[in-house]
PDB file of N, CA and C in Angstrom:
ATOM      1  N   UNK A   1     152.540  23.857  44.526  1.00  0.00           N
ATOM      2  CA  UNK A   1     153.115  22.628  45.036  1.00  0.00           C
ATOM      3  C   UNK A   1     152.078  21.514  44.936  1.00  0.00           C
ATOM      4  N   UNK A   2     152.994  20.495  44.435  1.00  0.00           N
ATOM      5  CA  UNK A   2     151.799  19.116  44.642  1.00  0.00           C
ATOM      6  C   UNK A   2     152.100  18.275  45.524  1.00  0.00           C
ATOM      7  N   UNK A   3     151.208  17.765  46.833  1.00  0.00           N
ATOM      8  CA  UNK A   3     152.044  16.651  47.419  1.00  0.00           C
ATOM      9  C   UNK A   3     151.198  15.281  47.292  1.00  0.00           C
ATOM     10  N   UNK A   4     151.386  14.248  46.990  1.00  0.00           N
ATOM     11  CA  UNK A   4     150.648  12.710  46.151  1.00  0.00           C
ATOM     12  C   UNK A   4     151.223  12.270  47.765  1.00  0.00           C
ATOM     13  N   UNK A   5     150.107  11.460  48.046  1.00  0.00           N
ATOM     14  CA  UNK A   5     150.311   9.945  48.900  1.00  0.00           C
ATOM     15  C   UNK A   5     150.272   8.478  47.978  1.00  0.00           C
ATOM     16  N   UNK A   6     150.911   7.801  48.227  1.00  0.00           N
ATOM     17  CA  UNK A   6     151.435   6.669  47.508  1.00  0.00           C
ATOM     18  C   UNK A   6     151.768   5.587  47.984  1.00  0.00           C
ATOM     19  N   UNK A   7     151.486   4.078  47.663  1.00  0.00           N
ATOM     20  CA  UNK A   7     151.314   3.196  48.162  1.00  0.00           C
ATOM     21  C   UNK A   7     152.430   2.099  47.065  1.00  0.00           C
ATOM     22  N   UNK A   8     153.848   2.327  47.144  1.00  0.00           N
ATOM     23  CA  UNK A   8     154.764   1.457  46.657  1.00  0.00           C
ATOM     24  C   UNK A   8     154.738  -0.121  47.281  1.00  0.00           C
ATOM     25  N   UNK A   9     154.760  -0.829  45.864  1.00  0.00           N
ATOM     26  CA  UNK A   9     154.486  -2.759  46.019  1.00  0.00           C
ATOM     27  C   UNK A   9     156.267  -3.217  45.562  1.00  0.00           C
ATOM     28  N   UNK A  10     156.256  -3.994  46.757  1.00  0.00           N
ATOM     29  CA  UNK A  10     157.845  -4.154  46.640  1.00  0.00           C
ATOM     30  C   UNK A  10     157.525  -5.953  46.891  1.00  0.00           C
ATOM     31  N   UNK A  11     158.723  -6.654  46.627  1.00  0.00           N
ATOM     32  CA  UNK A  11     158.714  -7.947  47.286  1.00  0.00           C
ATOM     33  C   UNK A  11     158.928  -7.866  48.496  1.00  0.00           C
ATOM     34  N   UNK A  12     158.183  -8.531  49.364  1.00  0.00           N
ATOM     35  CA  UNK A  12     158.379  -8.506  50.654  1.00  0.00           C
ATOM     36  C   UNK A  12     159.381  -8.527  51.639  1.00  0.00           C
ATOM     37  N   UNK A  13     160.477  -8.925  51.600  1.00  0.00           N
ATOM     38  CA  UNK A  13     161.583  -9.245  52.154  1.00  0.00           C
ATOM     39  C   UNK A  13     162.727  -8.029  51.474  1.00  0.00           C
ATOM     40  N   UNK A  14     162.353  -7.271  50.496  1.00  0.00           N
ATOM     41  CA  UNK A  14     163.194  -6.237  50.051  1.00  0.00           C
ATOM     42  C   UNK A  14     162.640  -4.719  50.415  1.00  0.00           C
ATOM     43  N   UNK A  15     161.396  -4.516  51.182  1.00  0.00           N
ATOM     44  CA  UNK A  15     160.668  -3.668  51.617  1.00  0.00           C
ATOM     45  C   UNK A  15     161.640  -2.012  52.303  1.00  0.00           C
ATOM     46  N   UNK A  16     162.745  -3.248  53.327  1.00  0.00           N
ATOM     47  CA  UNK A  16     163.474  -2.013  54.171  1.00  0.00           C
ATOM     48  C   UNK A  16     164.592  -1.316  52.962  1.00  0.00           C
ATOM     49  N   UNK A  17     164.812  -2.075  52.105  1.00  0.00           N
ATOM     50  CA  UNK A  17     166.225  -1.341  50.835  1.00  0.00           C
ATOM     51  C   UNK A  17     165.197  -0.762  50.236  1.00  0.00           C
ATOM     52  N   UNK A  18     163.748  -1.092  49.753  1.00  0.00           N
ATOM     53  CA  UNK A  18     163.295   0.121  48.880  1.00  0.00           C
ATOM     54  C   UNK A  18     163.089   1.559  49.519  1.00  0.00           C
ATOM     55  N   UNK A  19     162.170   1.153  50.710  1.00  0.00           N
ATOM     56  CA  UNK A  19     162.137   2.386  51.778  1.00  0.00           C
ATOM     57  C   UNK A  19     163.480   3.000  51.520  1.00  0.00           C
ATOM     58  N   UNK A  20     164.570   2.843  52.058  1.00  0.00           N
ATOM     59  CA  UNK A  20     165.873   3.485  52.093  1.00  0.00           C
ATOM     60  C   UNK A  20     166.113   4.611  50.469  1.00  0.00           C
ATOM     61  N   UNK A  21     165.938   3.076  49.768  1.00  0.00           N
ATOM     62  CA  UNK A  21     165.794   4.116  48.112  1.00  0.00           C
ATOM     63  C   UNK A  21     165.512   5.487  48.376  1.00  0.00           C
ATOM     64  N   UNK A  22     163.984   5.061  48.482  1.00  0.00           N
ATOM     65  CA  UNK A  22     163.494   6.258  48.226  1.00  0.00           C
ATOM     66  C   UNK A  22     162.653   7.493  48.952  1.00  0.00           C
ATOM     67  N   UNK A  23     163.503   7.220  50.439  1.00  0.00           N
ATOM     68  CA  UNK A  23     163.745   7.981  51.172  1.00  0.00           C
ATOM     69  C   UNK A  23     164.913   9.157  50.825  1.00  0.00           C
ATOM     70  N   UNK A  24     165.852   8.289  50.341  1.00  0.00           N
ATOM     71  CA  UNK A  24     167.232   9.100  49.524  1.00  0.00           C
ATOM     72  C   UNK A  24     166.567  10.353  48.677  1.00  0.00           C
ATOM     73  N   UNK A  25     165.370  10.085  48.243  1.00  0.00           N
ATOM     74  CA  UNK A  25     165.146  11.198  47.248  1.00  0.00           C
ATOM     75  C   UNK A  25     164.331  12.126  46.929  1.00  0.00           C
ATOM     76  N   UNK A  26     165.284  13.020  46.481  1.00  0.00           N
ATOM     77  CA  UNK A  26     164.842  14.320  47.063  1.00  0.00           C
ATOM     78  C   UNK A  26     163.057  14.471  46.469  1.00  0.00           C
ATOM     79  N   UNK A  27     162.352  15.131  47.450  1.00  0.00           N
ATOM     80  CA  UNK A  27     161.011  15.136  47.734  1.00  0.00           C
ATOM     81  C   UNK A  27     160.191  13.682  48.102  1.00  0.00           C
ATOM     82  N   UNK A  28     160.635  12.804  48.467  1.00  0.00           N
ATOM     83  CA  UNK A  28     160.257  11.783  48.783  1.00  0.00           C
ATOM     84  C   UNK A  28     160.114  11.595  50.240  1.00  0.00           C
ATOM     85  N   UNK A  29     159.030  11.593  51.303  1.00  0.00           N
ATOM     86  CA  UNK A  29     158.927  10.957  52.514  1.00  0.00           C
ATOM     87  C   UNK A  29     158.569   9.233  52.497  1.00  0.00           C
ATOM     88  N   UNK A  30     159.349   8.411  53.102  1.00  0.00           N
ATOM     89  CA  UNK A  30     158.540   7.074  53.625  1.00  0.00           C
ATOM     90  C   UNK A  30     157.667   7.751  55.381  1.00  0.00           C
ATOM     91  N   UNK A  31     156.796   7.070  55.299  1.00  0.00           N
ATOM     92  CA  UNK A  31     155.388   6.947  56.355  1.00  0.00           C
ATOM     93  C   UNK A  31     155.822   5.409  56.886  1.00  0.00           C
ATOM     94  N   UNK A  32     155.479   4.579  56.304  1.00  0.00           N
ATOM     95  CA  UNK A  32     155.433   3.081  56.872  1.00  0.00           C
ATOM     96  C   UNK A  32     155.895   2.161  55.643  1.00  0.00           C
ATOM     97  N   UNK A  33     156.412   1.241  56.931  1.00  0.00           N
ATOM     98  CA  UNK A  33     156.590  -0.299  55.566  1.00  0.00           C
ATOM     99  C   UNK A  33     155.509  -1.364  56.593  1.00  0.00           C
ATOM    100  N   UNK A  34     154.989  -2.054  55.369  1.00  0.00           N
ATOM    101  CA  UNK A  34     154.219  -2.840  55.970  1.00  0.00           C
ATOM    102  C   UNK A  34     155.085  -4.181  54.887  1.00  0.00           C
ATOM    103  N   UNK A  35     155.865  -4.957  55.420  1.00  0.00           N
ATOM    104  CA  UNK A  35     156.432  -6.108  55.053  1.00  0.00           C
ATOM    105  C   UNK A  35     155.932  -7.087  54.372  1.00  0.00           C
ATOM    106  N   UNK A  36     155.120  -7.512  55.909  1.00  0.00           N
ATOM    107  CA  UNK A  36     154.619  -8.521  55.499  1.00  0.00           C
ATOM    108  C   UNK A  36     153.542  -8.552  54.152  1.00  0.00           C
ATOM    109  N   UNK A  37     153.523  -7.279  53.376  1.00  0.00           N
ATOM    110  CA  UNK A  37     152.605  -7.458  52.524  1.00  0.00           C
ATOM    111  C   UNK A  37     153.290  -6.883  51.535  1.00  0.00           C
ATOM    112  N   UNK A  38     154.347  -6.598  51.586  1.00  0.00           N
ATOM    113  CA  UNK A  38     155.424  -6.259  50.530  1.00  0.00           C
ATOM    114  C   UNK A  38     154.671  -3.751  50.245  1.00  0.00           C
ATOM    115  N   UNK A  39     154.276  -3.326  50.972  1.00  0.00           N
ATOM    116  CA  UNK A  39     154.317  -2.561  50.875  1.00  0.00           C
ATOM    117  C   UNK A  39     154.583  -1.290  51.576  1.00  0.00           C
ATOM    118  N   UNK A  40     154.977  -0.035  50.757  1.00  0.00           N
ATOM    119  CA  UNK A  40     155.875   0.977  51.789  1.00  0.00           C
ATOM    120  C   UNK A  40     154.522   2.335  51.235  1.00  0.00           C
ATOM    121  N   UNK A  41     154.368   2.838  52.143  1.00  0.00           N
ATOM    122  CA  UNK A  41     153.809   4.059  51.918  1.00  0.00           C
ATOM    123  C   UNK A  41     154.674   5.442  51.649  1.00  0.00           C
ATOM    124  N   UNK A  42     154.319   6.234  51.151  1.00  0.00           N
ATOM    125  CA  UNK A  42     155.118   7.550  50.609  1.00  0.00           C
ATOM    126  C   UNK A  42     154.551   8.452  50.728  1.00  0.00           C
ATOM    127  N   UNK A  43     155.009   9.885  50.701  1.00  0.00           N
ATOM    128  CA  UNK A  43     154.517  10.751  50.127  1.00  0.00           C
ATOM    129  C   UNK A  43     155.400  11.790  48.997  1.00  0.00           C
ATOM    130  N   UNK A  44     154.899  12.692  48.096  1.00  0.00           N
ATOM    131  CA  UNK A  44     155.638  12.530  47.012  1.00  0.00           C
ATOM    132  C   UNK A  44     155.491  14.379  46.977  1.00  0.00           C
ATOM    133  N   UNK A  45     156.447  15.365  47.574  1.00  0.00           N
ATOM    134  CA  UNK A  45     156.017  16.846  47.560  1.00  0.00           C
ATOM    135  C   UNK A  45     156.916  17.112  46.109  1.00  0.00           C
ATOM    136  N   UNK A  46     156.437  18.278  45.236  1.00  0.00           N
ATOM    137  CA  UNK A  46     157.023  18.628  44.000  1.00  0.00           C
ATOM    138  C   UNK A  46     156.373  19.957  43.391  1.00  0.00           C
ATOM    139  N   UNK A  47     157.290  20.163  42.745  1.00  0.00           N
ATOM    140  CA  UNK A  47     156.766  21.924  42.134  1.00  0.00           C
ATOM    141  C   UNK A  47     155.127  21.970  41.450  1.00  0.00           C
ATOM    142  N   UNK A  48     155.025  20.927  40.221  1.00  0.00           N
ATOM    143  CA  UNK A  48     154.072  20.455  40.022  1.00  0.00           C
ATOM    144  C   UNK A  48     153.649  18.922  39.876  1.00  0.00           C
ATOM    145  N   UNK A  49     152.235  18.928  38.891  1.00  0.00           N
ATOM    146  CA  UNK A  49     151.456  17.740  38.618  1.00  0.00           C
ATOM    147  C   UNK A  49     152.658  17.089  37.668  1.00  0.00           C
ATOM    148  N   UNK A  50     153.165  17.872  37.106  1.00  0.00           N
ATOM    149  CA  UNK A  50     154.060  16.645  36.048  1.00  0.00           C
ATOM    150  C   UNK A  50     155.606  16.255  36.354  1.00  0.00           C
ATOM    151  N   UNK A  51     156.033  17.317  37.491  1.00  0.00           N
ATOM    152  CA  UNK A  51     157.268  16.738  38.660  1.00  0.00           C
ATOM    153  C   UNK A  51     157.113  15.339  39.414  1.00  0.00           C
ATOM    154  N   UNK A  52     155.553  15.743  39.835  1.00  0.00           N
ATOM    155  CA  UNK A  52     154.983  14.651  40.707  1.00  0.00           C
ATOM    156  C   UNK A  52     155.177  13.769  40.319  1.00  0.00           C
ATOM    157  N   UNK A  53     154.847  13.222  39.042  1.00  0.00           N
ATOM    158  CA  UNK A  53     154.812  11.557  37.914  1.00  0.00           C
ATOM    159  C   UNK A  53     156.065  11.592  37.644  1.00  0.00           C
ATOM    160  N   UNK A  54     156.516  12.811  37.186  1.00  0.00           N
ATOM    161  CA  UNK A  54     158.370  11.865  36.835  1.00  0.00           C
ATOM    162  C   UNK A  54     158.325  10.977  38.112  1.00  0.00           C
ATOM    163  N   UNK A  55     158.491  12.271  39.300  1.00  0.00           N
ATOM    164  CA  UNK A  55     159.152  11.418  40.517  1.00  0.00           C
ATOM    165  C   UNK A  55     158.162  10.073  40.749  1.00  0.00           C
ATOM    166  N   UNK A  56     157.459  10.033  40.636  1.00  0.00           N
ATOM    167  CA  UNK A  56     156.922   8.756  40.799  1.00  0.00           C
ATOM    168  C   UNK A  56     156.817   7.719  40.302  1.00  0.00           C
ATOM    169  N   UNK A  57     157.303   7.748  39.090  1.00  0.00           N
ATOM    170  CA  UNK A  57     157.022   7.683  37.663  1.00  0.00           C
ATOM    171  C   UNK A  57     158.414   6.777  37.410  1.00  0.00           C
ATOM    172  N   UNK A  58     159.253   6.734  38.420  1.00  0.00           N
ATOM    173  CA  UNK A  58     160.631   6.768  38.386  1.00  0.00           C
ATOM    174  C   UNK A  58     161.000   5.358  39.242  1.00  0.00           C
ATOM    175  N   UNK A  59     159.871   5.111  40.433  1.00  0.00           N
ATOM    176  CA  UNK A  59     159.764   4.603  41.152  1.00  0.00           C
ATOM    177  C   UNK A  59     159.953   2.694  40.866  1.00  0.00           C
ATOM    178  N   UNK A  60     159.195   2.546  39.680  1.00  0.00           N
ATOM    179  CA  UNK A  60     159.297   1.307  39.615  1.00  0.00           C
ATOM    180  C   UNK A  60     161.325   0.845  38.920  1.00  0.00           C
ATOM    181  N   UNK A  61     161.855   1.905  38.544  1.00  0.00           N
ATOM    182  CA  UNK A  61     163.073   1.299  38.143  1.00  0.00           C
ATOM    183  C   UNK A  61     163.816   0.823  39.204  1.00  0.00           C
ATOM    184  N   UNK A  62     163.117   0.763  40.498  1.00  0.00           N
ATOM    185  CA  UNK A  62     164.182   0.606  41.687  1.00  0.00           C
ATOM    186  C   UNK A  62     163.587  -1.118  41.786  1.00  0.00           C
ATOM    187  N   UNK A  63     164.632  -2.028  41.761  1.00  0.00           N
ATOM    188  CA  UNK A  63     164.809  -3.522  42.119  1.00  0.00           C
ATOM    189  C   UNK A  63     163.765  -4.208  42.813  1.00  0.00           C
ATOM    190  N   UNK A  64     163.167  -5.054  42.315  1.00  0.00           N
ATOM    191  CA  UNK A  64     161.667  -5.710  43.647  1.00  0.00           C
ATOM    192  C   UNK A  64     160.393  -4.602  43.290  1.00  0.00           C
ATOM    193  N   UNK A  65     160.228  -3.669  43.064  1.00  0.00           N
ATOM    194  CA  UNK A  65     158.928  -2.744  43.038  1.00  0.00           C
ATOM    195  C   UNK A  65     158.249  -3.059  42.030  1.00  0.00           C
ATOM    196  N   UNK A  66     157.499  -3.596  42.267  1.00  0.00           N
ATOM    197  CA  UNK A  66     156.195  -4.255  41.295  1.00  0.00           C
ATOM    198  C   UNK A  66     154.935  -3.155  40.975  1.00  0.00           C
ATOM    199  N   UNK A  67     154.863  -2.120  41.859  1.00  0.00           N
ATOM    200  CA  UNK A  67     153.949  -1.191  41.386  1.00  0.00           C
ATOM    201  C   UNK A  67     154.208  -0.277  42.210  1.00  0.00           C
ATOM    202  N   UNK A  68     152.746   0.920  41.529  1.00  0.00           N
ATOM    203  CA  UNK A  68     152.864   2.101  42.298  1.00  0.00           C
ATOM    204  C   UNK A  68     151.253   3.125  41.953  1.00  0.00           C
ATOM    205  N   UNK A  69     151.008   2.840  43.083  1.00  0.00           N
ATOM    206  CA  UNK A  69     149.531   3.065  43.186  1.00  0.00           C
ATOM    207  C   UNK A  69     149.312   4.117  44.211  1.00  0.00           C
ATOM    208  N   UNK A  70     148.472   5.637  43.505  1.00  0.00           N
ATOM    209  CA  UNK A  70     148.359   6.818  43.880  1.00  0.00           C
ATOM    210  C   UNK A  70     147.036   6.367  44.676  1.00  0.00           C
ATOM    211  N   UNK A  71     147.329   7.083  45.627  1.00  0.00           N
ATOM    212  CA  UNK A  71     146.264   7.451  46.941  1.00  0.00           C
ATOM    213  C   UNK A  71     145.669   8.505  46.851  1.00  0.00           C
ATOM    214  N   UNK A  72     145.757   9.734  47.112  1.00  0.00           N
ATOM    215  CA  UNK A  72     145.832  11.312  47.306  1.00  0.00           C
ATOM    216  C   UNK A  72     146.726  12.042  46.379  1.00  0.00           C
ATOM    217  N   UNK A  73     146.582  12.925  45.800  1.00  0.00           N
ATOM    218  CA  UNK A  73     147.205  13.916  45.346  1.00  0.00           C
ATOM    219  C   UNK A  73     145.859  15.191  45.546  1.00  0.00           C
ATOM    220  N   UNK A  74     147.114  16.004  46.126  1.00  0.00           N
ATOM    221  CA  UNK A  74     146.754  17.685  46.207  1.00  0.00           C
ATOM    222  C   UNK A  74     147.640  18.812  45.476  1.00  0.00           C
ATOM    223  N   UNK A  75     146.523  19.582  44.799  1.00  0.00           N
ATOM    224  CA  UNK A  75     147.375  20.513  44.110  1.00  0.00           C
ATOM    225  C   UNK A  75     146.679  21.947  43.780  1.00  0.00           C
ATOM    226  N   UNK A  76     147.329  22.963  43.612  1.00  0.00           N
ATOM    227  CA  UNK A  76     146.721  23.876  42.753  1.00  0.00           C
ATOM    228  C   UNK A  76     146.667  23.906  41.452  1.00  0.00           C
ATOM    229  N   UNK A  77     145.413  24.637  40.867  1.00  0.00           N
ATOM    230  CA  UNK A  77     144.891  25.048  39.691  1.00  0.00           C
ATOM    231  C   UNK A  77     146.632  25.487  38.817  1.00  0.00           C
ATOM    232  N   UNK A  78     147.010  26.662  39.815  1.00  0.00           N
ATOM    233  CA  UNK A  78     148.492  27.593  39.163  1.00  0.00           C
ATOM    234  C   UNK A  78     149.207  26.605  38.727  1.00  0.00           C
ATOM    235  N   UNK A  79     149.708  25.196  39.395  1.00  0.00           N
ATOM    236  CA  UNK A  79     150.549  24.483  38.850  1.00  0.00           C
ATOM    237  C   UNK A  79     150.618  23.366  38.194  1.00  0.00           C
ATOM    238  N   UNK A  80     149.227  23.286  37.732  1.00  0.00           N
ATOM    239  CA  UNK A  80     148.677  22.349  36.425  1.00  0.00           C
ATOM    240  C   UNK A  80     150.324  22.291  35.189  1.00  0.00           C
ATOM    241  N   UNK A  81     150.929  21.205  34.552  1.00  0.00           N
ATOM    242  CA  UNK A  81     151.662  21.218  33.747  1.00  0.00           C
ATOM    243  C   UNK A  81     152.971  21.970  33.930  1.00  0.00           C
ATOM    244  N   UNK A  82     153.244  22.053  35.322  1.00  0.00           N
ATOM    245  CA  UNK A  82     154.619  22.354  35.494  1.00  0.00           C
ATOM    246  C   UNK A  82     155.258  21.136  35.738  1.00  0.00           C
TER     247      UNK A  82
END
């Protein structure tokens, strides 16, 4: 299992609909929205390292999200390229 912490850049005023996004999806936790600065924190659990990036990877097609900038990722050796 890999789980990534993640720091999604949204426009500010669209912060609570992205949260919602991508709360919707599956392996996705929201932690916090911080608004006023247009950003939502995440965390991102998945089978592996290359589940992890789709799902994340996926992130900017959602409306207002201007980026997506990895914090943490933890993983095992075993699930390198799953």
């Amino acid at each position: 299992m890999t789980i990534s912490s993640l720091i999604v850049e949204c426009a500010p005023e669209a912060c609570d609909a992205v949260a919602a996004e991508l709360s919707a999806r599956d392996g996705v936790e929201v932690h916090g929205i911080d608004a006023k600065q247009g950003k939502v924190v995440v965390t991102v659990e998945a089978d592996g390292v290359d589940e992890s990036h789709r799902i994340a990877s996926d992130f900017v097609s959602i409306d207002t999200v201007r980026g997506v900038d990895l914090v943490y990722a933890n993983f095992e050796d075993d699930n390198l390229g799953k």
